[in-house]
C-alpha atoms as a PDB file:
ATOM      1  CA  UNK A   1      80.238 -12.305 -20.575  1.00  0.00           C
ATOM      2  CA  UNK A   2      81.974 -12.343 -17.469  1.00  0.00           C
ATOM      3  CA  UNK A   3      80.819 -13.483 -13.973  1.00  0.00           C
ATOM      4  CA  UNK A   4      81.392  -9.905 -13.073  1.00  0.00           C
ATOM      5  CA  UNK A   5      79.224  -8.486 -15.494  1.00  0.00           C
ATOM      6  CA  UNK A   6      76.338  -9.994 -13.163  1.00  0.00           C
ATOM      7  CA  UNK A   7      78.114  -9.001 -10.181  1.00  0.00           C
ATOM      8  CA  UNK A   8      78.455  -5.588 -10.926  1.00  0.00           C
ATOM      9  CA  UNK A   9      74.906  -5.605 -12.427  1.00  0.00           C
ATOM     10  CA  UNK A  10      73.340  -7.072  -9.288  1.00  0.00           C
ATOM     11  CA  UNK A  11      75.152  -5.039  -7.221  1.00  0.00           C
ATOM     12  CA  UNK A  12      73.417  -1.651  -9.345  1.00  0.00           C
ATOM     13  CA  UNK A  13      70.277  -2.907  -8.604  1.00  0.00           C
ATOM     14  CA  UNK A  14      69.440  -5.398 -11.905  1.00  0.00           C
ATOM     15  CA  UNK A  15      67.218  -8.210 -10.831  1.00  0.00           C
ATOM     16  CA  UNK A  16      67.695 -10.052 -13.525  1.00  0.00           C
ATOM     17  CA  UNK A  17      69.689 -10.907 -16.641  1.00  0.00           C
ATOM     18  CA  UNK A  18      69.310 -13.256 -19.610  1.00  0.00           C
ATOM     19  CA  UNK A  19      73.116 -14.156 -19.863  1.00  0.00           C
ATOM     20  CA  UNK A  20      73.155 -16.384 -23.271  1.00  0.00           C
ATOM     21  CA  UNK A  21      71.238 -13.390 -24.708  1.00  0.00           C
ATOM     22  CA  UNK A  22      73.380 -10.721 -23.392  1.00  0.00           C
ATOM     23  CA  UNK A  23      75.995 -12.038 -24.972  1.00  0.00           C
ATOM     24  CA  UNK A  24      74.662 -11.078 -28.618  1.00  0.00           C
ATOM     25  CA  UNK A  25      74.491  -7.263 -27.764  1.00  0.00           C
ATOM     26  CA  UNK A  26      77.710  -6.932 -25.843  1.00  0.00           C
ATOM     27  CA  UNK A  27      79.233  -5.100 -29.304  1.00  0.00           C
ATOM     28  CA  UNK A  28      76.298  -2.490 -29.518  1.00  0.00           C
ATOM     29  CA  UNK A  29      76.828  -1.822 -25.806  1.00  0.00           C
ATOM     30  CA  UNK A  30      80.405  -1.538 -26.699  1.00  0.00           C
ATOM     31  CA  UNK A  31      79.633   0.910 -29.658  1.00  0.00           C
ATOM     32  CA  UNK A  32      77.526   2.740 -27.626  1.00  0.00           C
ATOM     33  CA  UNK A  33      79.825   3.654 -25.011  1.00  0.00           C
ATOM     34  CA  UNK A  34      83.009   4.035 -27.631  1.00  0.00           C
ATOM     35  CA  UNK A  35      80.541   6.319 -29.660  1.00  0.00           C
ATOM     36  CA  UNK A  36      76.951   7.258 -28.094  1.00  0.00           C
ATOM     37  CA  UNK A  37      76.091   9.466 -31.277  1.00  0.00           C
ATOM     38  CA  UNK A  38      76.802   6.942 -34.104  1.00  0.00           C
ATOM     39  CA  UNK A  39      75.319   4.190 -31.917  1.00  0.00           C
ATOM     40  CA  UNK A  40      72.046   6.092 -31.579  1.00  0.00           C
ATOM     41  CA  UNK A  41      72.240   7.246 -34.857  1.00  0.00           C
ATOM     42  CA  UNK A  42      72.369   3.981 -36.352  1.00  0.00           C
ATOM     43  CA  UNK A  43      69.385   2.806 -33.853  1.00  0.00           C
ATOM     44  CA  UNK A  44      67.279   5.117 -34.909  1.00  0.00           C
ATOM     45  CA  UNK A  45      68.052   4.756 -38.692  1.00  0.00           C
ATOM     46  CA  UNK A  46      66.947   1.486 -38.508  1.00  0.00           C
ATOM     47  CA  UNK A  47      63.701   1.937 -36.238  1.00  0.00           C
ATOM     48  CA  UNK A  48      62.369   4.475 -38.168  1.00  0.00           C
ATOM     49  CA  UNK A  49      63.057   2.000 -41.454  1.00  0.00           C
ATOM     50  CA  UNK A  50      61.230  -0.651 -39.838  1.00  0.00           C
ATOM     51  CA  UNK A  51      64.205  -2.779 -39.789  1.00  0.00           C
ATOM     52  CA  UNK A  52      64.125  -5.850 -37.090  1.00  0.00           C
ATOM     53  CA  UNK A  53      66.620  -5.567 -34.253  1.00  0.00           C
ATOM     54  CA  UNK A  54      68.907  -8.421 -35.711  1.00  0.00           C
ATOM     55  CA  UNK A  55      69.704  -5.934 -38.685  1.00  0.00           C
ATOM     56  CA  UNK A  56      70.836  -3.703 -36.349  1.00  0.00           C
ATOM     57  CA  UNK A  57      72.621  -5.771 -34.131  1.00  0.00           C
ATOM     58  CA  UNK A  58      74.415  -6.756 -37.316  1.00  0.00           C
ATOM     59  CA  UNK A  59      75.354  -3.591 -38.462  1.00  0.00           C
ATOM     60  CA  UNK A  60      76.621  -2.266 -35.331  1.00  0.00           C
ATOM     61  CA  UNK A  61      79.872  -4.542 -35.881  1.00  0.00           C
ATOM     62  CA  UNK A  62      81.172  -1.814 -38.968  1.00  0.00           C
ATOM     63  CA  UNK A  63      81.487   1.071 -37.060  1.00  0.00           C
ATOM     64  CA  UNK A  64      83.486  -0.806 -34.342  1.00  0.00           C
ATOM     65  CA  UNK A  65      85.754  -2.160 -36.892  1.00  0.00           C
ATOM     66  CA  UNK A  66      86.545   1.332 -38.435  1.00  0.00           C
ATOM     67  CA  UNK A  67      87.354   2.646 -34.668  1.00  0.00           C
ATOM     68  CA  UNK A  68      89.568  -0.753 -34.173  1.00  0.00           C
ATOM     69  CA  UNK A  69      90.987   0.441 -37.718  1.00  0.00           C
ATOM     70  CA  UNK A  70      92.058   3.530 -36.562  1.00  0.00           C
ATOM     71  CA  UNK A  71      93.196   2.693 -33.226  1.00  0.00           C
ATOM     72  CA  UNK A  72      96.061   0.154 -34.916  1.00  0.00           C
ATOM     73  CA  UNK A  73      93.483  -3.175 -34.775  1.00  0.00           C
ATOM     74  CA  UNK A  74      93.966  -3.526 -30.786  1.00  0.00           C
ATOM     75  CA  UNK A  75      89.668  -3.964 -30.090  1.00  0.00           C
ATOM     76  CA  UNK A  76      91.435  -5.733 -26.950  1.00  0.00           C
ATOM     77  CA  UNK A  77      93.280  -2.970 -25.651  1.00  0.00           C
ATOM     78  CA  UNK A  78      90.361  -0.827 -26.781  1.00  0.00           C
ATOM     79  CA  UNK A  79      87.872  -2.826 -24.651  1.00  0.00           C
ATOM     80  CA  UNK A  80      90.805  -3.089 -21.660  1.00  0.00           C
ATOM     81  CA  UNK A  81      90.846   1.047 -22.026  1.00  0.00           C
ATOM     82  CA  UNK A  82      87.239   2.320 -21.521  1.00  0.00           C
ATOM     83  CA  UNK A  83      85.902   1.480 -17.679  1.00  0.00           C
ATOM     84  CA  UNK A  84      82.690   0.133 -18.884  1.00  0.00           C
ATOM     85  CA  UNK A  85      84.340  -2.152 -21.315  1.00  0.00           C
ATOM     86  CA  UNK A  86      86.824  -3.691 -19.526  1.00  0.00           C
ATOM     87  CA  UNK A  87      84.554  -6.376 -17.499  1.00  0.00           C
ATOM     88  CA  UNK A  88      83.816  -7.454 -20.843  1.00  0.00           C
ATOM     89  CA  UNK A  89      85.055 -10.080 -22.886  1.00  0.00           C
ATOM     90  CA  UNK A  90      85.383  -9.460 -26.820  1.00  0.00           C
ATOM     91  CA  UNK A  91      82.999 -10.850 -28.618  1.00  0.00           C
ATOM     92  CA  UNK A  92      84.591 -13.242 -30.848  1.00  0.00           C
ATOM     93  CA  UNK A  93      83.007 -12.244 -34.244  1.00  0.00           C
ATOM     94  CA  UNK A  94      83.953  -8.605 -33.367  1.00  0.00           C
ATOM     95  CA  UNK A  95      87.654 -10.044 -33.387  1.00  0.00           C
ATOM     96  CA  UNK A  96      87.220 -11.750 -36.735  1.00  0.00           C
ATOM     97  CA  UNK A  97      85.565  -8.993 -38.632  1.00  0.00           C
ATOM     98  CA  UNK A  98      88.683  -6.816 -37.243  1.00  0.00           C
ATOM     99  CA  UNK A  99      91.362  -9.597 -38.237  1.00  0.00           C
ATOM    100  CA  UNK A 100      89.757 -10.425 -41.550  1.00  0.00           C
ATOM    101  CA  UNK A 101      89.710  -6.793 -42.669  1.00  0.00           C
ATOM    102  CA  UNK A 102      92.970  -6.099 -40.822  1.00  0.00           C
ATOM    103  CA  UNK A 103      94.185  -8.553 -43.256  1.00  0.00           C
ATOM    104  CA  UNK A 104      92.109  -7.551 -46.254  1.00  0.00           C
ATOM    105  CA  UNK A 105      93.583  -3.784 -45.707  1.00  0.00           C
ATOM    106  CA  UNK A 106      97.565  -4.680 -45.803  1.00  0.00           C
ATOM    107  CA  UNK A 107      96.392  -6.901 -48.654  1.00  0.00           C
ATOM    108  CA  UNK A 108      95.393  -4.490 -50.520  1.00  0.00           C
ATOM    109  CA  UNK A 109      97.994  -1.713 -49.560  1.00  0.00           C
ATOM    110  CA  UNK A 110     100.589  -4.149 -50.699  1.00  0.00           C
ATOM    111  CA  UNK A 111      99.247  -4.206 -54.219  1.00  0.00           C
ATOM    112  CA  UNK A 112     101.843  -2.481 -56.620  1.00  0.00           C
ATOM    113  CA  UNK A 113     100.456  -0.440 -58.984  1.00  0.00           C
ATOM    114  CA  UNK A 114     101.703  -0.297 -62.337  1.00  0.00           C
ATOM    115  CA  UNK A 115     102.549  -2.578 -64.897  1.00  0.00           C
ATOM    116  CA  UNK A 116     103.352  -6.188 -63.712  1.00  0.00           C
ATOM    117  CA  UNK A 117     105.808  -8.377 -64.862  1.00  0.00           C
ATOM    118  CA  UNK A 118     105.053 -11.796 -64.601  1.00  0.00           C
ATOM    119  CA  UNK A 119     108.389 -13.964 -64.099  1.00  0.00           C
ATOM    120  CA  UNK A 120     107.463 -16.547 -67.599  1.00  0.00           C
END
């Protein structure tokens, strides 16, 4: 979370801010502006389940991963692209879900199918 963030927050009228905290929901914010229906959808799910809010919090990471997915893995550019995004930073396990299944989807694209023949 940028010094910005609090700039630009202060300067809307926010008197205060927990900053280390922020920094946990900046990918359901994210979500939320990329897509307010699944974001609020998924909220709701989860309220009405009784579910705590770190379940949530957790599962908000998916659906950003799927729109990284289909937006050719760029969460950066994604982030850089929307105006309320781009004072953000990227939270770092957002960029290692999308890296790990970045890498876990050309893994298993490159997977011949067929018979294999092994070389001995």
């Amino acid at each position: 979370v940028t010094n910005q963030v609090f700039r630009y927050a202060k300067k809307a009228g926010a008197s205060y801010i927990n900053k280390p905290k922020m920094r946990h929901y900046v990918h359901c914010y994210a979500l939320h502006c990329l897509d307010e229906e699944v974001s609020n959808e998924l909220r709701r799910g989860f309220k009405e389940r009784g579910e705590n809010v770190g379940a949530w919090r957790q599962a908000c990471y998916k659906p950003l991963v799927a729109i990284a997915a289909r937006q050719g893995w760029d969460i950066d550019a994604i982030f850089n692209a929307h105006p309320r995004l781009s004072i953000w930073y990227v939270p770092t396990k957002l960029r290692q879900l999308c890296h790990a299944e970045r890498n876990g989807a050309a893994a298993s694209s490159s997977v011949s199918v067929g018979t294999t023949h092994l070389p001995f």
